[in-house]
Every structure is written in C-alpha cells, then in structure tokens.
PDB file of N, CA and C in Angstrom:
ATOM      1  N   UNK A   1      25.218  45.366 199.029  1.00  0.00           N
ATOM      2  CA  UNK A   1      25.501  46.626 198.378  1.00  0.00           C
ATOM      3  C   UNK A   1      25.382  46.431 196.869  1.00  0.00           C
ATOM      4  N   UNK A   2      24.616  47.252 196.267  1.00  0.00           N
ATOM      5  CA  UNK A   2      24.843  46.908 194.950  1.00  0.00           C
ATOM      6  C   UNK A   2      25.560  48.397 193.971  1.00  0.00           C
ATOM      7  N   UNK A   3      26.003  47.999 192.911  1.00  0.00           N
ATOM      8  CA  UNK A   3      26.946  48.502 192.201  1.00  0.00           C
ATOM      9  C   UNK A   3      26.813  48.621 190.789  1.00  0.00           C
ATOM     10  N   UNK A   4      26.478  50.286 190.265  1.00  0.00           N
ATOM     11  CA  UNK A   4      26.143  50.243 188.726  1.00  0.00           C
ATOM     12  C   UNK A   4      26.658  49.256 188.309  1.00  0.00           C
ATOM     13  N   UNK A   5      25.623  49.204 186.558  1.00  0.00           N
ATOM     14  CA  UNK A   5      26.432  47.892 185.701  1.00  0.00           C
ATOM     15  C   UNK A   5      27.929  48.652 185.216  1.00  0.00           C
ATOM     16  N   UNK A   6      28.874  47.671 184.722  1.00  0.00           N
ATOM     17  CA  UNK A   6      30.300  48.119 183.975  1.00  0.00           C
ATOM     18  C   UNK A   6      29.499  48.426 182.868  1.00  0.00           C
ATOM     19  N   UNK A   7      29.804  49.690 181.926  1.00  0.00           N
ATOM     20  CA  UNK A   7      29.817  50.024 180.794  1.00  0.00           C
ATOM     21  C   UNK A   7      30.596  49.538 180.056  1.00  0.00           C
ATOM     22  N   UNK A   8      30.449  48.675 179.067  1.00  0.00           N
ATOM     23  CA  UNK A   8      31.526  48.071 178.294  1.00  0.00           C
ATOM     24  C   UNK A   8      31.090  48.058 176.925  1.00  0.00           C
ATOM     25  N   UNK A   9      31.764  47.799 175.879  1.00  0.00           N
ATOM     26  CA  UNK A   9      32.150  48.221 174.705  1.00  0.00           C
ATOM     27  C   UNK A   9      32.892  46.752 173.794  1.00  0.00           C
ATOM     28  N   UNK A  10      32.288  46.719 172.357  1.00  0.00           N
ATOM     29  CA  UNK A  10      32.816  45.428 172.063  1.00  0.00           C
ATOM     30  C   UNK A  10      33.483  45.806 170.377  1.00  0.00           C
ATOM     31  N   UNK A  11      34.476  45.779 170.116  1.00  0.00           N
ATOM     32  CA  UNK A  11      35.478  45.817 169.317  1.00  0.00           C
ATOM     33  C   UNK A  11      34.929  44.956 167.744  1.00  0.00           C
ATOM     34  N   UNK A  12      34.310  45.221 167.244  1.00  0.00           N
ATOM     35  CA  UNK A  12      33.927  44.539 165.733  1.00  0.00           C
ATOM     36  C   UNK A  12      32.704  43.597 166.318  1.00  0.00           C
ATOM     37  N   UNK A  13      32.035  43.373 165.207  1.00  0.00           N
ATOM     38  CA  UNK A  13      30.792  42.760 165.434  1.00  0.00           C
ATOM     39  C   UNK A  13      30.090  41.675 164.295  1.00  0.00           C
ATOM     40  N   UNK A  14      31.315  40.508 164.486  1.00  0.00           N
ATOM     41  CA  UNK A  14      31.027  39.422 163.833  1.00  0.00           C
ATOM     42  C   UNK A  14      31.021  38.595 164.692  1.00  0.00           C
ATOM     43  N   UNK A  15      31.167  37.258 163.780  1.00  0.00           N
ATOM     44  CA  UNK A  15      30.607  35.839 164.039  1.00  0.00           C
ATOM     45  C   UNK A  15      30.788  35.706 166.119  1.00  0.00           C
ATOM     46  N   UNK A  16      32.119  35.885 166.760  1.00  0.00           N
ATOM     47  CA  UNK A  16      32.208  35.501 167.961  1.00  0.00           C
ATOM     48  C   UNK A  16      31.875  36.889 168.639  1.00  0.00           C
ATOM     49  N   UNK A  17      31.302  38.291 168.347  1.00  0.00           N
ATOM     50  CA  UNK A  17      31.062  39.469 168.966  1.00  0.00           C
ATOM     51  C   UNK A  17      29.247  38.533 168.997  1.00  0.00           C
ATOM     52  N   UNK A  18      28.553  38.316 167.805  1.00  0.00           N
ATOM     53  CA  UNK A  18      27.347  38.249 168.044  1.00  0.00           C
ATOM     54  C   UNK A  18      27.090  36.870 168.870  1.00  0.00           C
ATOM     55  N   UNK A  19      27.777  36.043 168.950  1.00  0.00           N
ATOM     56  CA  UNK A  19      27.168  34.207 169.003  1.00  0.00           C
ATOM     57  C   UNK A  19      27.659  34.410 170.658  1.00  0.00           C
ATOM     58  N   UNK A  20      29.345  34.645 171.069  1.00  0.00           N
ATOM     59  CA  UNK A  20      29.842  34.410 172.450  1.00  0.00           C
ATOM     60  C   UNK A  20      29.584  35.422 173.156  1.00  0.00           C
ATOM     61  N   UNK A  21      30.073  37.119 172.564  1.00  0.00           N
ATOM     62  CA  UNK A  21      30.033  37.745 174.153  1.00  0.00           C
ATOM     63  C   UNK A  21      29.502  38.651 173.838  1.00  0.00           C
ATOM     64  N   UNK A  22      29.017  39.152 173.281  1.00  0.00           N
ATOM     65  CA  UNK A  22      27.524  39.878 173.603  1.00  0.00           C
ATOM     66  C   UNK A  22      26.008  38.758 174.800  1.00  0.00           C
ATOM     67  N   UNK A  23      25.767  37.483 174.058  1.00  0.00           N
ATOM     68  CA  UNK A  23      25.251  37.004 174.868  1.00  0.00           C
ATOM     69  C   UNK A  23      25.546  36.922 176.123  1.00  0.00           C
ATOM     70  N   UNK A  24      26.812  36.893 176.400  1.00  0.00           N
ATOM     71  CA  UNK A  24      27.656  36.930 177.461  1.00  0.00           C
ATOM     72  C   UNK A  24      27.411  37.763 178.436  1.00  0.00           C
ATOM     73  N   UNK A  25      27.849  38.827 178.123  1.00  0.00           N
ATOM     74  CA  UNK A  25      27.839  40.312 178.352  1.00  0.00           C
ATOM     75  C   UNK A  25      26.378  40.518 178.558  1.00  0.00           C
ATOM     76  N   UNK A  26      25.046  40.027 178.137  1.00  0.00           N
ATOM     77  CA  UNK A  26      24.047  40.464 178.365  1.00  0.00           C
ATOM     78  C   UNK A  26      23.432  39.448 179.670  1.00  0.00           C
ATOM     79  N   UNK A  27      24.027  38.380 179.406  1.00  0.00           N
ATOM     80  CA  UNK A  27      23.451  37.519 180.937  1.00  0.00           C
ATOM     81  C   UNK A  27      23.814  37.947 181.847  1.00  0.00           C
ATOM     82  N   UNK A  28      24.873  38.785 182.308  1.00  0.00           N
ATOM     83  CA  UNK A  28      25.257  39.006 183.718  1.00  0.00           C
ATOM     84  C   UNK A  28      25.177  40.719 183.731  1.00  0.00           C
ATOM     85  N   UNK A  29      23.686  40.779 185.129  1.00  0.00           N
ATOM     86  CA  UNK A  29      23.606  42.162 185.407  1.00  0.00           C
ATOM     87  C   UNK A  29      24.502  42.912 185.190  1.00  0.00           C
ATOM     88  N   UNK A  30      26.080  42.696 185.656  1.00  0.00           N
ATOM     89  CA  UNK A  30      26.730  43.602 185.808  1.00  0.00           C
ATOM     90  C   UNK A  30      27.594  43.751 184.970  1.00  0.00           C
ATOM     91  N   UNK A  31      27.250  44.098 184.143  1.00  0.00           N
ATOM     92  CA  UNK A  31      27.666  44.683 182.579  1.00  0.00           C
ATOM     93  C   UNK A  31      26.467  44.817 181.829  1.00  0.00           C
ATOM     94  N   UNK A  32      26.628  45.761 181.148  1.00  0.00           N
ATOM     95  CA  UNK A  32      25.825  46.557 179.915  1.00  0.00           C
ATOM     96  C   UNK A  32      26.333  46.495 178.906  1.00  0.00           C
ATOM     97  N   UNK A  33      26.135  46.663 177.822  1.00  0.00           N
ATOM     98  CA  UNK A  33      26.727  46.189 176.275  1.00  0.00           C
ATOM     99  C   UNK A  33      26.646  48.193 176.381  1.00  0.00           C
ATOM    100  N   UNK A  34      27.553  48.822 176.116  1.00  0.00           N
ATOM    101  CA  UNK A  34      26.720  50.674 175.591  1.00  0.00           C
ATOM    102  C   UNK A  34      27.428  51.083 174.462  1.00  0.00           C
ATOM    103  N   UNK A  35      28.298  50.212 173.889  1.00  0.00           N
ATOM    104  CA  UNK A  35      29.021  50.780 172.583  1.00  0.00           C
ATOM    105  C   UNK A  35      29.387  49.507 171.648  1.00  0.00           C
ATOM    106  N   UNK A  36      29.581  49.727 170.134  1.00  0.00           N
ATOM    107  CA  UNK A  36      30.109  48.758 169.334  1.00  0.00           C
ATOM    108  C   UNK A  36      30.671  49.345 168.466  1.00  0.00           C
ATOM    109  N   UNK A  37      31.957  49.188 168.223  1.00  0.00           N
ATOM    110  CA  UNK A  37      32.974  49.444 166.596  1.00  0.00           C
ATOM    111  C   UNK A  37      32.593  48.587 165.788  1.00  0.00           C
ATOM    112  N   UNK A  38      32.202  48.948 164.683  1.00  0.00           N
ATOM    113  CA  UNK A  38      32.066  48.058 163.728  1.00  0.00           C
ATOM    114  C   UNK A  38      31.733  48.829 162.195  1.00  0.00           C
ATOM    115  N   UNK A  39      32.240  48.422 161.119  1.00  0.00           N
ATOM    116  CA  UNK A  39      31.984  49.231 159.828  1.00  0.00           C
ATOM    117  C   UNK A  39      30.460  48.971 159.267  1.00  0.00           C
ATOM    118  N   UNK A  40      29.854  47.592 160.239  1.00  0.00           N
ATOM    119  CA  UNK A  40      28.959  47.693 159.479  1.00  0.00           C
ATOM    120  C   UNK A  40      27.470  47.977 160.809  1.00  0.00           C
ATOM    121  N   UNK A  41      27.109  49.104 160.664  1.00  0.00           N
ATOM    122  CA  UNK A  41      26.353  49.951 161.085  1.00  0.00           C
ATOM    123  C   UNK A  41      24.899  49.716 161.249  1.00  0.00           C
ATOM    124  N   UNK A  42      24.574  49.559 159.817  1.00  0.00           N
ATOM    125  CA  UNK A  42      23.223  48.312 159.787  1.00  0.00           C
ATOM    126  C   UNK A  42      22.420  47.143 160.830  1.00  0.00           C
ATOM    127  N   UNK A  43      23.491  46.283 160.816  1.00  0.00           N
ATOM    128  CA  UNK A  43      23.515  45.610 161.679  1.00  0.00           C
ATOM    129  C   UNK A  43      23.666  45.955 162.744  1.00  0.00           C
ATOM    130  N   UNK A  44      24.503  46.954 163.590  1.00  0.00           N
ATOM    131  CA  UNK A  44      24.154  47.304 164.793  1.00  0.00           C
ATOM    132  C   UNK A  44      22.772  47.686 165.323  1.00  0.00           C
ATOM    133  N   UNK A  45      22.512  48.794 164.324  1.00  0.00           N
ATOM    134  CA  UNK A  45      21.295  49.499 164.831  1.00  0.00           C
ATOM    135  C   UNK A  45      20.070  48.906 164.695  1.00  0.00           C
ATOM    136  N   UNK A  46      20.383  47.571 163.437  1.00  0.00           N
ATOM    137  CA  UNK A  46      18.895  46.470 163.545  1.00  0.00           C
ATOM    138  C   UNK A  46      18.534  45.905 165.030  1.00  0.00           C
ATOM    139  N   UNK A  47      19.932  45.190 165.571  1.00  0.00           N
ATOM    140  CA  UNK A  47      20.020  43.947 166.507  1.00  0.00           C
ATOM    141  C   UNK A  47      19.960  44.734 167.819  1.00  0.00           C
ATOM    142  N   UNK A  48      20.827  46.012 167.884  1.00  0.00           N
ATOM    143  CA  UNK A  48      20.559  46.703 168.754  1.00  0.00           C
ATOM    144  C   UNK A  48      20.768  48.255 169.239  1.00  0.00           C
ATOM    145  N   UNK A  49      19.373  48.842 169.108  1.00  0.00           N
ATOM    146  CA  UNK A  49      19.270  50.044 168.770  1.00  0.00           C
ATOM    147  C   UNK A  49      19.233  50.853 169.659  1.00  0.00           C
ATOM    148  N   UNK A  50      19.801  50.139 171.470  1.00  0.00           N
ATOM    149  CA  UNK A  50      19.915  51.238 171.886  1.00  0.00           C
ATOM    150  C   UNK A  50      21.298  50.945 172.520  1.00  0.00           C
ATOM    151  N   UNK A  51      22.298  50.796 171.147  1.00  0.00           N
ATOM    152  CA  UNK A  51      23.635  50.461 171.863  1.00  0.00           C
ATOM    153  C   UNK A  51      24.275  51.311 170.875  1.00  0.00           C
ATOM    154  N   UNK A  52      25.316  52.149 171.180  1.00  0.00           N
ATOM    155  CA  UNK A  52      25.967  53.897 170.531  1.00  0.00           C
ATOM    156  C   UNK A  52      26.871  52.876 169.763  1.00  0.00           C
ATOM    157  N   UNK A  53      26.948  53.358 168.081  1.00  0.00           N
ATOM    158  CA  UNK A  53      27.630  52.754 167.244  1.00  0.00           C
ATOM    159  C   UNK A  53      28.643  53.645 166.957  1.00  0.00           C
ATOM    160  N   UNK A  54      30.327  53.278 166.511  1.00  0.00           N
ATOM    161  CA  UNK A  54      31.369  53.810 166.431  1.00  0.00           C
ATOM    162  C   UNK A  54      32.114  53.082 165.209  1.00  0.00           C
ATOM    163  N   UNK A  55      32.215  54.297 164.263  1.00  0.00           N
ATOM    164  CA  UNK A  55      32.448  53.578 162.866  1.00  0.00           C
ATOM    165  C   UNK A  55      33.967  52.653 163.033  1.00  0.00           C
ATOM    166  N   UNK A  56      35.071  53.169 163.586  1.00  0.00           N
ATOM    167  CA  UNK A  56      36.345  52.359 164.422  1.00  0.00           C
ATOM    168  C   UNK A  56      36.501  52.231 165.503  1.00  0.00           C
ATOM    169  N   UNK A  57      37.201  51.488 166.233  1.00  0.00           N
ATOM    170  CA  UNK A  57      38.009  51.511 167.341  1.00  0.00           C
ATOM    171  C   UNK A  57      38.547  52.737 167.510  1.00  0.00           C
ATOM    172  N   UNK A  58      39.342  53.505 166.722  1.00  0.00           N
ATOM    173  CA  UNK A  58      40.012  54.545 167.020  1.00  0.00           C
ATOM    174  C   UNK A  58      39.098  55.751 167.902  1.00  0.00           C
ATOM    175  N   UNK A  59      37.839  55.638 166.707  1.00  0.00           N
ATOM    176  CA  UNK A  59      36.641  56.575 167.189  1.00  0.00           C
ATOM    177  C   UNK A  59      36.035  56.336 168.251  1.00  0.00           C
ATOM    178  N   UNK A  60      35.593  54.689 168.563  1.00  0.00           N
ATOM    179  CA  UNK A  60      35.056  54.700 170.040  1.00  0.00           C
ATOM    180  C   UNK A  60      36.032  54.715 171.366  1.00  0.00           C
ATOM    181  N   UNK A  61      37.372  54.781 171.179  1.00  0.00           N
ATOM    182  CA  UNK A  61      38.911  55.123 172.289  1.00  0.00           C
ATOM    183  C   UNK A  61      38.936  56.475 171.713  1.00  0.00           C
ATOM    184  N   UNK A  62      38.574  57.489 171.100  1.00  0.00           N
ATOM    185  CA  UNK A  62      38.710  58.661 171.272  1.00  0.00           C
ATOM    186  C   UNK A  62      40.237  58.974 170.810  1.00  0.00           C
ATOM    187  N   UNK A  63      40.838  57.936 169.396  1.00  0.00           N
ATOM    188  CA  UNK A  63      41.981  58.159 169.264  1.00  0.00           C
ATOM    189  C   UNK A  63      42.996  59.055 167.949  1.00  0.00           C
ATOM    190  N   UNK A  64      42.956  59.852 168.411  1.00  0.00           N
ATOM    191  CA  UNK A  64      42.855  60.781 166.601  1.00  0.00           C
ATOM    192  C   UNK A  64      44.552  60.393 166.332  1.00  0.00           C
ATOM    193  N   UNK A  65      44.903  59.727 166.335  1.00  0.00           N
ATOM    194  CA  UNK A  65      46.490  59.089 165.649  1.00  0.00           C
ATOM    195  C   UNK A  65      45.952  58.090 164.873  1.00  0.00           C
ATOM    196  N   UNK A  66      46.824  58.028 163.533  1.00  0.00           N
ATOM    197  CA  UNK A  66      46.102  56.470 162.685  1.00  0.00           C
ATOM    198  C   UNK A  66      46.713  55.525 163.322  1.00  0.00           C
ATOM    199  N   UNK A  67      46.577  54.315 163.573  1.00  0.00           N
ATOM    200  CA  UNK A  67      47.191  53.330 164.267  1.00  0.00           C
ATOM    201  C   UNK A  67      47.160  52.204 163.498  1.00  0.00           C
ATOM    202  N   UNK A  68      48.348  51.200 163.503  1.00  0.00           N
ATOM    203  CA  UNK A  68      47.935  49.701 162.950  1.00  0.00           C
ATOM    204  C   UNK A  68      47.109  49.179 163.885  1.00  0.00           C
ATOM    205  N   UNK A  69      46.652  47.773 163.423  1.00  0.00           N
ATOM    206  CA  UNK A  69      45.916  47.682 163.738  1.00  0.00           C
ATOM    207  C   UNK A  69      46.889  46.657 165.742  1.00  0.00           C
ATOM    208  N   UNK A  70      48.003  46.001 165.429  1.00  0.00           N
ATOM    209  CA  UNK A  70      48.978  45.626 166.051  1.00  0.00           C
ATOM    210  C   UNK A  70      48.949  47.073 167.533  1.00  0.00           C
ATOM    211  N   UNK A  71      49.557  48.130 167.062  1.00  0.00           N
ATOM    212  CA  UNK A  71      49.367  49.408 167.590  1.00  0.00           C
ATOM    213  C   UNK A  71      48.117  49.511 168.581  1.00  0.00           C
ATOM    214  N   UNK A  72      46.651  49.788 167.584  1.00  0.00           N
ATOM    215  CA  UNK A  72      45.514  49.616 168.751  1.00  0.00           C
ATOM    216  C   UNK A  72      45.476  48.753 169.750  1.00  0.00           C
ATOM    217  N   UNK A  73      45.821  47.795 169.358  1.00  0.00           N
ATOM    218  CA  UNK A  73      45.667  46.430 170.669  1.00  0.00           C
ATOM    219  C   UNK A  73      46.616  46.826 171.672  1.00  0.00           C
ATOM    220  N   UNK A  74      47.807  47.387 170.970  1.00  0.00           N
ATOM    221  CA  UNK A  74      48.592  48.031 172.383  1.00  0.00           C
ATOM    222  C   UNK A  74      48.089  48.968 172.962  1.00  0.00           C
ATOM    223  N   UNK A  75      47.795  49.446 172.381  1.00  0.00           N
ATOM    224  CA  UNK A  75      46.881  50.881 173.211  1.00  0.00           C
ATOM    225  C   UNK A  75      45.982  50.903 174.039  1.00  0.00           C
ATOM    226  N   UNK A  76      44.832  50.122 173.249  1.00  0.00           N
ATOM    227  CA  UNK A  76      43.925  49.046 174.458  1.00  0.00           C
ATOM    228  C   UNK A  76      44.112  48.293 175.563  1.00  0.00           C
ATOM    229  N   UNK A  77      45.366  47.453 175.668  1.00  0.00           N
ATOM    230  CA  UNK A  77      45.797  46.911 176.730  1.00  0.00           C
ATOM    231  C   UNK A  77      46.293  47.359 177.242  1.00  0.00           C
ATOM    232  N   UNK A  78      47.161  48.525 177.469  1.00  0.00           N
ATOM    233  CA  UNK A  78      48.489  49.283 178.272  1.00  0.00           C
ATOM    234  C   UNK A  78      48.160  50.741 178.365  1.00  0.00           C
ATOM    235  N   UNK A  79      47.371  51.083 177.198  1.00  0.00           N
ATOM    236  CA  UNK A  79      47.408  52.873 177.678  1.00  0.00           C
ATOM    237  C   UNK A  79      46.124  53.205 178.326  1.00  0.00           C
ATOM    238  N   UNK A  80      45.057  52.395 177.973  1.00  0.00           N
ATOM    239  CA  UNK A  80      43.426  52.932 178.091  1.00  0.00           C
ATOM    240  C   UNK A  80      43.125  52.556 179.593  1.00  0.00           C
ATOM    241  N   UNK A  81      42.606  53.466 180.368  1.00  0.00           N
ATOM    242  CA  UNK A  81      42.551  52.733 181.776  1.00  0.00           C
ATOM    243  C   UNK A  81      41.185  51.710 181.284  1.00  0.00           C
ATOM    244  N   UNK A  82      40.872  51.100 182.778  1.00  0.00           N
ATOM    245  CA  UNK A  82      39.555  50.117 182.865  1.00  0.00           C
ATOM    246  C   UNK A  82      39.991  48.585 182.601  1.00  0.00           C
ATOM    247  N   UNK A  83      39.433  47.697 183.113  1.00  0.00           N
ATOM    248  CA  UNK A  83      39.637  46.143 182.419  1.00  0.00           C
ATOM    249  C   UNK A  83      39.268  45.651 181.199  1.00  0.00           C
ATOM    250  N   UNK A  84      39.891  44.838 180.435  1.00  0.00           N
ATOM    251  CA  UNK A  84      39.664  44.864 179.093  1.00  0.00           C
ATOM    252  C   UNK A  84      39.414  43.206 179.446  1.00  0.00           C
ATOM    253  N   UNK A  85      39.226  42.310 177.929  1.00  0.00           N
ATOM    254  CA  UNK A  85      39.125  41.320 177.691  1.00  0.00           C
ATOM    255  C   UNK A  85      39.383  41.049 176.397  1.00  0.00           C
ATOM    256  N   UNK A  86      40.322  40.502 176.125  1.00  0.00           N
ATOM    257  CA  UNK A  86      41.185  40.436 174.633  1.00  0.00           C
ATOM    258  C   UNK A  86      40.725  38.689 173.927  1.00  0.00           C
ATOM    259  N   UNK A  87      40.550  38.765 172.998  1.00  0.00           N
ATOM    260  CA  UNK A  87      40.302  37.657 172.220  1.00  0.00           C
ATOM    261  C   UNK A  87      41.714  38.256 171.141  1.00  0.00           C
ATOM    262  N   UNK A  88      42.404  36.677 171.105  1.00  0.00           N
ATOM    263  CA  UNK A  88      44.023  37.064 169.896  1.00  0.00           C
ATOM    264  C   UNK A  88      43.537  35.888 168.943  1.00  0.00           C
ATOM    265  N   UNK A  89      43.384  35.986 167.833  1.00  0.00           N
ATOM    266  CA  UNK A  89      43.319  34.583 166.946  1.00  0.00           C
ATOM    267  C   UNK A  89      44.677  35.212 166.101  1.00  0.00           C
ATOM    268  N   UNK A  90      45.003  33.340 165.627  1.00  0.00           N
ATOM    269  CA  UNK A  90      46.933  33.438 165.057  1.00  0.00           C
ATOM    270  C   UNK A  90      45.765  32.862 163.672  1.00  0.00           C
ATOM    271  N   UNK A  91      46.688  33.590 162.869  1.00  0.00           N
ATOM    272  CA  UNK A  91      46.770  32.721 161.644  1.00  0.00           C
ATOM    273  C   UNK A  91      48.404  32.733 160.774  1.00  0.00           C
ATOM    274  N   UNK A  92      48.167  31.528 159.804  1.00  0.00           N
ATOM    275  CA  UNK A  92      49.431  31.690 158.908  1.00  0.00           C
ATOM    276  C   UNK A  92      49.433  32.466 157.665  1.00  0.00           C
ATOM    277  N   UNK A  93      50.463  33.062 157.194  1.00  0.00           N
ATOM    278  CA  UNK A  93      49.815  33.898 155.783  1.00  0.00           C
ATOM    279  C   UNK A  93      50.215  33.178 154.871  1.00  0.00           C
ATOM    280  N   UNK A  94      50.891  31.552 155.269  1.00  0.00           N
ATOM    281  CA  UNK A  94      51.236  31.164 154.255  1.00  0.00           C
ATOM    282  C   UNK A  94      52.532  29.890 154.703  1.00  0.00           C
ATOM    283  N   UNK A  95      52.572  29.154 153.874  1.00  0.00           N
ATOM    284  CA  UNK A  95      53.947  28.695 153.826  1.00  0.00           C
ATOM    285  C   UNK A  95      55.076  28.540 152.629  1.00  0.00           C
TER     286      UNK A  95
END
C-alpha cells in the first residue's frame, strides 16, 4: 500500500536546516520538504524554488499572537496537531 509523502516544514534555515535535515528530509520518499521559516528569503528561493517561503514561524503555524520565542516551541509541541521533530541547543549567557 502506498501512502502520500508527509508534508513537512522546517523552522529557520541555517547551518543544521541546510547540511542535516533538509538532506534528510529529501532522501526518504516519504516526506517532502513544502515550507520554510526563515528571514532570509533569498536563499530559500535560490536553493529551493519550489518550496513556499514564510517570513516566521508564527506565519507558517498560522499564529496571529506575538509569541516568545520559548512560547512558540510550546505551541509547536503541545498545541499544533501532526508529529514534530525538535532540535533544543543550550547555551550559557555567561558566567
């Protein structure tokens, strides 16, 4: 039986969006890359022009509340239906 690809969507579009999972995401039939948040626009539509660009997150979740950015990730994980895949990097602001 086979089964449309997942429509999926990738959250900013730097160093580990272009190098890990987009490649990712494009090796296995079953997923499609069909959306990207990212401010920088350019670059989407160079690398790939037939993937729907969304100037925020807020805009490609359809979210008209301003949100931190702490906030979106909750929203993404707990309110938005569908399976997600979260990348968390820690940093220190200091000691």
């Amino acid at each position: 039986m086979t089964f449309p690809a997942i429509k999926t969507a990738i959250i900013g579009y730097g160093f580990s969006a272009t190098t890990f999972h987009i490649p990712f995401i494009n090796t296995l039939p079953e997923f499609e890359l069909t959306a990207v948040s990212t401010r920088n626009r350019e670059a989407v539509n160079h690398d790939r022009p037939n993937v729907q660009h969304y100037e925020s997150a807020q805009d490609l979740l359809n979210v008209s509340a301003q949100l931190s950015s702490e906030a979106l990730l909750g929203l993404i994980y707990w309110e938005v239906p569908g399976h997600k895949i979260g990348e968390i990097i820690l940093w220190s602001t200091g000691w």
